[in-house]
PDB file of N, CA and C in Angstrom:
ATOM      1  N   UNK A   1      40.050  -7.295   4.186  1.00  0.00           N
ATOM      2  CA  UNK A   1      38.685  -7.045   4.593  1.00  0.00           C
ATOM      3  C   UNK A   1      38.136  -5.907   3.731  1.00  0.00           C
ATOM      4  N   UNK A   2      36.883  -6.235   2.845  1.00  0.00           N
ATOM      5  CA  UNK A   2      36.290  -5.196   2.384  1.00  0.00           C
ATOM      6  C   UNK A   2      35.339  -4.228   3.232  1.00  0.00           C
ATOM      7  N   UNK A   3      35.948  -2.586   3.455  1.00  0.00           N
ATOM      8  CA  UNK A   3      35.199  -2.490   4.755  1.00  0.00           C
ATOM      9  C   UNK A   3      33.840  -1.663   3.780  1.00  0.00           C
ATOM     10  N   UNK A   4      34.144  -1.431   2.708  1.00  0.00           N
ATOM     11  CA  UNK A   4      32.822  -0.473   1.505  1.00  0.00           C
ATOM     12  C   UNK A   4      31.516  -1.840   1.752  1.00  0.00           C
ATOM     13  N   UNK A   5      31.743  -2.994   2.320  1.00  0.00           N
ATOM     14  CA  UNK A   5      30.478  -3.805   2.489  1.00  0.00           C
ATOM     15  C   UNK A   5      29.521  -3.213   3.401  1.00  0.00           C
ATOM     16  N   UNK A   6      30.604  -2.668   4.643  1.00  0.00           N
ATOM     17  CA  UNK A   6      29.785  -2.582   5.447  1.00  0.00           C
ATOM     18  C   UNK A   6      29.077  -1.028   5.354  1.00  0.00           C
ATOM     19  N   UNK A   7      29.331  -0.368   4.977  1.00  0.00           N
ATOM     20  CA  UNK A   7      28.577   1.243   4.502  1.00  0.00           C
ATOM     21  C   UNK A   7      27.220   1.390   4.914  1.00  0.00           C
ATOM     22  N   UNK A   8      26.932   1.888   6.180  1.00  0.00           N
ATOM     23  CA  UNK A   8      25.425   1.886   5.938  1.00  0.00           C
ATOM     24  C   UNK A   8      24.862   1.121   7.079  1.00  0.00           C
ATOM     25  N   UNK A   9      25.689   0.139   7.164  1.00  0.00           N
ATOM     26  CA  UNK A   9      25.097  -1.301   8.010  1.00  0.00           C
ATOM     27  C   UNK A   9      25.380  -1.104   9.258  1.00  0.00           C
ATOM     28  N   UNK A  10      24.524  -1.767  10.145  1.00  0.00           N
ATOM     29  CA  UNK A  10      24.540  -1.459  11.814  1.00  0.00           C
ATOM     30  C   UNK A  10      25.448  -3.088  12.043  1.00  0.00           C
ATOM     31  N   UNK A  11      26.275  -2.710  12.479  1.00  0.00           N
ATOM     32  CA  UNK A  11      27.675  -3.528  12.970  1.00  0.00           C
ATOM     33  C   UNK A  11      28.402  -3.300  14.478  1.00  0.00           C
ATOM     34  N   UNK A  12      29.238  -3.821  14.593  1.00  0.00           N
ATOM     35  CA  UNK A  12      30.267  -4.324  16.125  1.00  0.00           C
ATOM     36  C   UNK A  12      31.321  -4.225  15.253  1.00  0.00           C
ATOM     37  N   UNK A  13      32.142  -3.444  16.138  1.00  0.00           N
ATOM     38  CA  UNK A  13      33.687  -3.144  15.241  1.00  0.00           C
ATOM     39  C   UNK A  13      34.515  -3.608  16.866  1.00  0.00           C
ATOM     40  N   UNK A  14      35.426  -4.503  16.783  1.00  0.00           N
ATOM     41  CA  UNK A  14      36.644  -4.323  17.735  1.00  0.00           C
ATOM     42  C   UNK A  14      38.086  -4.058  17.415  1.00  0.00           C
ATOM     43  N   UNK A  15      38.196  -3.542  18.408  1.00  0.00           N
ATOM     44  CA  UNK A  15      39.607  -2.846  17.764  1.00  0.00           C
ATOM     45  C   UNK A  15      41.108  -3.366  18.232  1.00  0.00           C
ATOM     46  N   UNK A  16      41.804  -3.171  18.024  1.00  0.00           N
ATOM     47  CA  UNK A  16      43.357  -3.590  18.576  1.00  0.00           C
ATOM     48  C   UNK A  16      43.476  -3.404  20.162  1.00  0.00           C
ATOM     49  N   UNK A  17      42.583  -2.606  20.173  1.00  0.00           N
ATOM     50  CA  UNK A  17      42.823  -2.094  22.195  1.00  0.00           C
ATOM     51  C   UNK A  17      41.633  -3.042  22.347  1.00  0.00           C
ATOM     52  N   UNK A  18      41.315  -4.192  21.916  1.00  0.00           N
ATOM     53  CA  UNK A  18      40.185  -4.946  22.316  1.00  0.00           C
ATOM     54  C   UNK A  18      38.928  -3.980  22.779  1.00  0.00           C
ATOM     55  N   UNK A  19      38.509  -3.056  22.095  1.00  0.00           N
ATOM     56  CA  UNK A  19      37.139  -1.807  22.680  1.00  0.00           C
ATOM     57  C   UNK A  19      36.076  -2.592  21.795  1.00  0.00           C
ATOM     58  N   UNK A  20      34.901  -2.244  21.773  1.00  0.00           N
ATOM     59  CA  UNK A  20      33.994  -2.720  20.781  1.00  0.00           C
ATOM     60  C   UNK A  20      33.124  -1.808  20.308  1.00  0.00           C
ATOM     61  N   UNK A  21      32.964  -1.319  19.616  1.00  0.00           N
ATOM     62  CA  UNK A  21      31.471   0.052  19.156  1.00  0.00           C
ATOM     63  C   UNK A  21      30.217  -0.693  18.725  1.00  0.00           C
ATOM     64  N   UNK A  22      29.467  -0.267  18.832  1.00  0.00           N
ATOM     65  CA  UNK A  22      28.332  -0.613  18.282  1.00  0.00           C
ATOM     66  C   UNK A  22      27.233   0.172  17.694  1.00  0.00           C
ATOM     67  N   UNK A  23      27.061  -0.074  16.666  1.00  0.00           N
ATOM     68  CA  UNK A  23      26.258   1.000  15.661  1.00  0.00           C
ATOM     69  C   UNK A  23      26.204   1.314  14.583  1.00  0.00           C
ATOM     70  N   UNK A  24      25.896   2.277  13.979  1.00  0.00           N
ATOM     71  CA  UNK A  24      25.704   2.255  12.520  1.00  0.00           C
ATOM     72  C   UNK A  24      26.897   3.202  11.225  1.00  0.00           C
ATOM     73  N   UNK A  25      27.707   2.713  10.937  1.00  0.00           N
ATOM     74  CA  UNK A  25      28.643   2.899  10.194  1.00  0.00           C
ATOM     75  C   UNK A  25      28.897   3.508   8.856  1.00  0.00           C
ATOM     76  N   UNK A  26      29.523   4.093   8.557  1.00  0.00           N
ATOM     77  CA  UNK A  26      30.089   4.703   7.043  1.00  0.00           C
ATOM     78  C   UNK A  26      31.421   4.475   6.999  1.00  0.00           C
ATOM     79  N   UNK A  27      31.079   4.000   5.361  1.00  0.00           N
ATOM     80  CA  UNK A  27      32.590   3.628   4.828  1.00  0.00           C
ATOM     81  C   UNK A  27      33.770   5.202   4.633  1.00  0.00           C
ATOM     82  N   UNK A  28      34.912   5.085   4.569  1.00  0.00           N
ATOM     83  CA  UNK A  28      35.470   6.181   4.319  1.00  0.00           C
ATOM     84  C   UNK A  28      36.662   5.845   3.508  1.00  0.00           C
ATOM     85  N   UNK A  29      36.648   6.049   2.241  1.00  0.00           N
ATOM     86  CA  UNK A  29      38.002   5.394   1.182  1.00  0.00           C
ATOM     87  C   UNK A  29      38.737   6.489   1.663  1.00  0.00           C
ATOM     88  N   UNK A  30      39.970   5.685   1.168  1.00  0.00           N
ATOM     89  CA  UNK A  30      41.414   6.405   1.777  1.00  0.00           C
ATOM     90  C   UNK A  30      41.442   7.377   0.409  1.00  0.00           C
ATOM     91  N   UNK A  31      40.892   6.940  -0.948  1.00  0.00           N
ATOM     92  CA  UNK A  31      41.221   8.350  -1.921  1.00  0.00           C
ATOM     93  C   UNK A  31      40.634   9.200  -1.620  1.00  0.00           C
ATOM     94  N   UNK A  32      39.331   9.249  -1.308  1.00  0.00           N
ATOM     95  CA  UNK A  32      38.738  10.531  -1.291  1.00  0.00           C
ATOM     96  C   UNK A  32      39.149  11.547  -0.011  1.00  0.00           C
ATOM     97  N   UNK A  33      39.764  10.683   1.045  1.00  0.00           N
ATOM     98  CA  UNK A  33      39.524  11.736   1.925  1.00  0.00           C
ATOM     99  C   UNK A  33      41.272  11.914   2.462  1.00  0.00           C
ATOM    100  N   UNK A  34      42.160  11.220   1.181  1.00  0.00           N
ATOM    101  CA  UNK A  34      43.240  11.892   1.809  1.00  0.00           C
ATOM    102  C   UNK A  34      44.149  11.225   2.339  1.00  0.00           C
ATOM    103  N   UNK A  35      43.846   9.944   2.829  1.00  0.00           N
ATOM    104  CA  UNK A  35      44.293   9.163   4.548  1.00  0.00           C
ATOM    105  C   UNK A  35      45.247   7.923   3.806  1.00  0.00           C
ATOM    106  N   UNK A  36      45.875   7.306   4.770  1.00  0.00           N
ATOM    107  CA  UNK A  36      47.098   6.398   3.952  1.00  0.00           C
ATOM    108  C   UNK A  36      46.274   5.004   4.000  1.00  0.00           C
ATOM    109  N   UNK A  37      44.937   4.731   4.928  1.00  0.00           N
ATOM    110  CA  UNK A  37      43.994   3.785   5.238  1.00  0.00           C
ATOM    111  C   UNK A  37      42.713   3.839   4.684  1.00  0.00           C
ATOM    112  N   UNK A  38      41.887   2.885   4.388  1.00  0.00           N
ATOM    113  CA  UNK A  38      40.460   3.135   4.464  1.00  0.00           C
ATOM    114  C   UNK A  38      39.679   2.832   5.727  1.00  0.00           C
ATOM    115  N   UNK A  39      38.750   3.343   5.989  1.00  0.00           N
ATOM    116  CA  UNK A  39      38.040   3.592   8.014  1.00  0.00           C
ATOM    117  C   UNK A  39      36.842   3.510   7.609  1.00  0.00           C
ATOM    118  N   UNK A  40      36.206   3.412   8.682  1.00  0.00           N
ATOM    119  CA  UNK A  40      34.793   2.966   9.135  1.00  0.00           C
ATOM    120  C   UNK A  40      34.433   4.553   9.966  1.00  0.00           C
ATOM    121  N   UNK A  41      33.626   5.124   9.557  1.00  0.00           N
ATOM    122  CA  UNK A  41      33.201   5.747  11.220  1.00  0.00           C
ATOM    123  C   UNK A  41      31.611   5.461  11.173  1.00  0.00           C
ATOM    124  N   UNK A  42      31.938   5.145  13.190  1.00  0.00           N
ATOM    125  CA  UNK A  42      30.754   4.252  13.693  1.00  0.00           C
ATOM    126  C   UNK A  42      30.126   5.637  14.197  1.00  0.00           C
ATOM    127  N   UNK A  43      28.869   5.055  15.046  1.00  0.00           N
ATOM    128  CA  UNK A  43      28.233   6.317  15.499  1.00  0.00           C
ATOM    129  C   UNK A  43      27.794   5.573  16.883  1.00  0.00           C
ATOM    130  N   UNK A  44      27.989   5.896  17.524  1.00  0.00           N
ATOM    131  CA  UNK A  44      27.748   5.197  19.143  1.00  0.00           C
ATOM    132  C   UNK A  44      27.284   6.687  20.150  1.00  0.00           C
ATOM    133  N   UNK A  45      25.942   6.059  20.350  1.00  0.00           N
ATOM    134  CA  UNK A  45      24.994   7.091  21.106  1.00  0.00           C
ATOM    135  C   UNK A  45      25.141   8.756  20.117  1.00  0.00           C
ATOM    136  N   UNK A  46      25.866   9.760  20.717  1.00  0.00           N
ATOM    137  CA  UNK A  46      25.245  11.274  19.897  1.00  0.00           C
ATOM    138  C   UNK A  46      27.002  11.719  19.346  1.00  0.00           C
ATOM    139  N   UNK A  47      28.132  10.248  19.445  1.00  0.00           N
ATOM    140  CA  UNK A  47      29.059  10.782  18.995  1.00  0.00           C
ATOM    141  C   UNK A  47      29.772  10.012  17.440  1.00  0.00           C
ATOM    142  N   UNK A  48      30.707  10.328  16.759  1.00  0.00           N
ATOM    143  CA  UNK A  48      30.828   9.200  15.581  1.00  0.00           C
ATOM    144  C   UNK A  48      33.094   9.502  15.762  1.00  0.00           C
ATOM    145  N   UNK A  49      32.956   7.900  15.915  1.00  0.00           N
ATOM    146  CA  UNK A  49      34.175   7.465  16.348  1.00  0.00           C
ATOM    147  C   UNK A  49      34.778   6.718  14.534  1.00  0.00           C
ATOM    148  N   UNK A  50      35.850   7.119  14.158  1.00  0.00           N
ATOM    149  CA  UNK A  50      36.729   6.845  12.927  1.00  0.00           C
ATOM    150  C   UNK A  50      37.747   5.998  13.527  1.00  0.00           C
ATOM    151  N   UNK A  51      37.571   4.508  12.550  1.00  0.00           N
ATOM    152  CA  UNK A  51      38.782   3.365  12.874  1.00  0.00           C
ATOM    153  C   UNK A  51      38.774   3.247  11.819  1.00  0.00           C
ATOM    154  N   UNK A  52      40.842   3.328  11.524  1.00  0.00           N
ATOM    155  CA  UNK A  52      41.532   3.293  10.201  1.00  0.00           C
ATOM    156  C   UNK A  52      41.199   1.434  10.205  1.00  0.00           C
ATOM    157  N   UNK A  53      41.603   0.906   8.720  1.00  0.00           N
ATOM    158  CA  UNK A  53      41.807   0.124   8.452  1.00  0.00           C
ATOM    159  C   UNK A  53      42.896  -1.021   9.259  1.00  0.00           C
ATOM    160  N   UNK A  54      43.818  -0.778   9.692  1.00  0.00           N
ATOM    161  CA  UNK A  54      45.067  -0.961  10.393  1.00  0.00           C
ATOM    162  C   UNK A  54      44.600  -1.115  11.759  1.00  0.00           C
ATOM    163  N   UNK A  55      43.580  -0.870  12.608  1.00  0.00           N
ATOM    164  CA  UNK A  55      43.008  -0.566  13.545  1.00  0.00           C
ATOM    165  C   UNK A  55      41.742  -1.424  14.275  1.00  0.00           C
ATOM    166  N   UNK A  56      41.389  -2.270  13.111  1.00  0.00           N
ATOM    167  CA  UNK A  56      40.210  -3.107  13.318  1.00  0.00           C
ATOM    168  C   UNK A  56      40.809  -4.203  13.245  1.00  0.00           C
ATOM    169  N   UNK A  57      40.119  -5.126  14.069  1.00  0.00           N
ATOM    170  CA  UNK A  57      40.047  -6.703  14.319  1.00  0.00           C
ATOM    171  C   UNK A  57      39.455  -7.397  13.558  1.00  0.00           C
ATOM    172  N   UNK A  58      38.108  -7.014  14.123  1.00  0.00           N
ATOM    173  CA  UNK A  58      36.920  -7.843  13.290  1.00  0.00           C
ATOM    174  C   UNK A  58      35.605  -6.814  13.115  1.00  0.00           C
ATOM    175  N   UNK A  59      34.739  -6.957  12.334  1.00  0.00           N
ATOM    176  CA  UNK A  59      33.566  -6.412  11.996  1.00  0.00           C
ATOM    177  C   UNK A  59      32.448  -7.056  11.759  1.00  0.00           C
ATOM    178  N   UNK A  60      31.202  -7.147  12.349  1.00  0.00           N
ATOM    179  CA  UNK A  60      30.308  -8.008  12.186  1.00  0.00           C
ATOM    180  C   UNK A  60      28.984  -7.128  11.860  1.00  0.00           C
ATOM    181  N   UNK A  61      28.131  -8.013  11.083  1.00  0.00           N
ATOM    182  CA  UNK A  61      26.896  -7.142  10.620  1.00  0.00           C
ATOM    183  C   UNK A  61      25.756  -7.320  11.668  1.00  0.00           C
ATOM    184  N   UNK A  62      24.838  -6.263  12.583  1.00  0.00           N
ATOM    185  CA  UNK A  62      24.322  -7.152  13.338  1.00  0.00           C
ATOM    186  C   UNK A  62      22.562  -6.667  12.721  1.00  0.00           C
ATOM    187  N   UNK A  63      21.885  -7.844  12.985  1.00  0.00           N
ATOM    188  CA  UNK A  63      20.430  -7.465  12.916  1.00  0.00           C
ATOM    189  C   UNK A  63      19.874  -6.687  13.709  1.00  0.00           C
ATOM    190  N   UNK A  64      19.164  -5.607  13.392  1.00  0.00           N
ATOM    191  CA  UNK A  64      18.072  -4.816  13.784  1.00  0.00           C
ATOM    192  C   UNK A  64      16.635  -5.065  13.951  1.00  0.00           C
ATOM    193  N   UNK A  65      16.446  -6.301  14.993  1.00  0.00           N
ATOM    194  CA  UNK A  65      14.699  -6.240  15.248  1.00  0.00           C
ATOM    195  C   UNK A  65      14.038  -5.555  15.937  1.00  0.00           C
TER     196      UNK A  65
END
């Protein structure tokens, strides 16, 4: 899964504990920041939640009307 697609984009992430986030996302490469994964962090309501690579199910792009 390329998760650098989703960078930016307002998406649904579920995770291995079957949870779901919803919201607007940044990519996070595993070179720059260190990590043995590359992650997503979502932003759901006033907090921003980080899921490693290893950690996600599925990811979907959703429309904003």
């Amino acid at each position: 899964m390329k998760l650098e697609n989703f960078n930016n984009k307002f998406v649904k992430i579920t995770d291995i504990d079957d949870q779901t986030f919803v919201g607007i996302c940044l990519f996070e490469d595993k070179e720059v920041y260190d990590e043995e994964y590359d992650g997503l962090s979502i932003q759901t309501g006033n907090r921003w939640i980080k899921l490693f690579e290893n950690e996600i199910v599925t990811v979907e792009m959703i429309n904003q009307d």
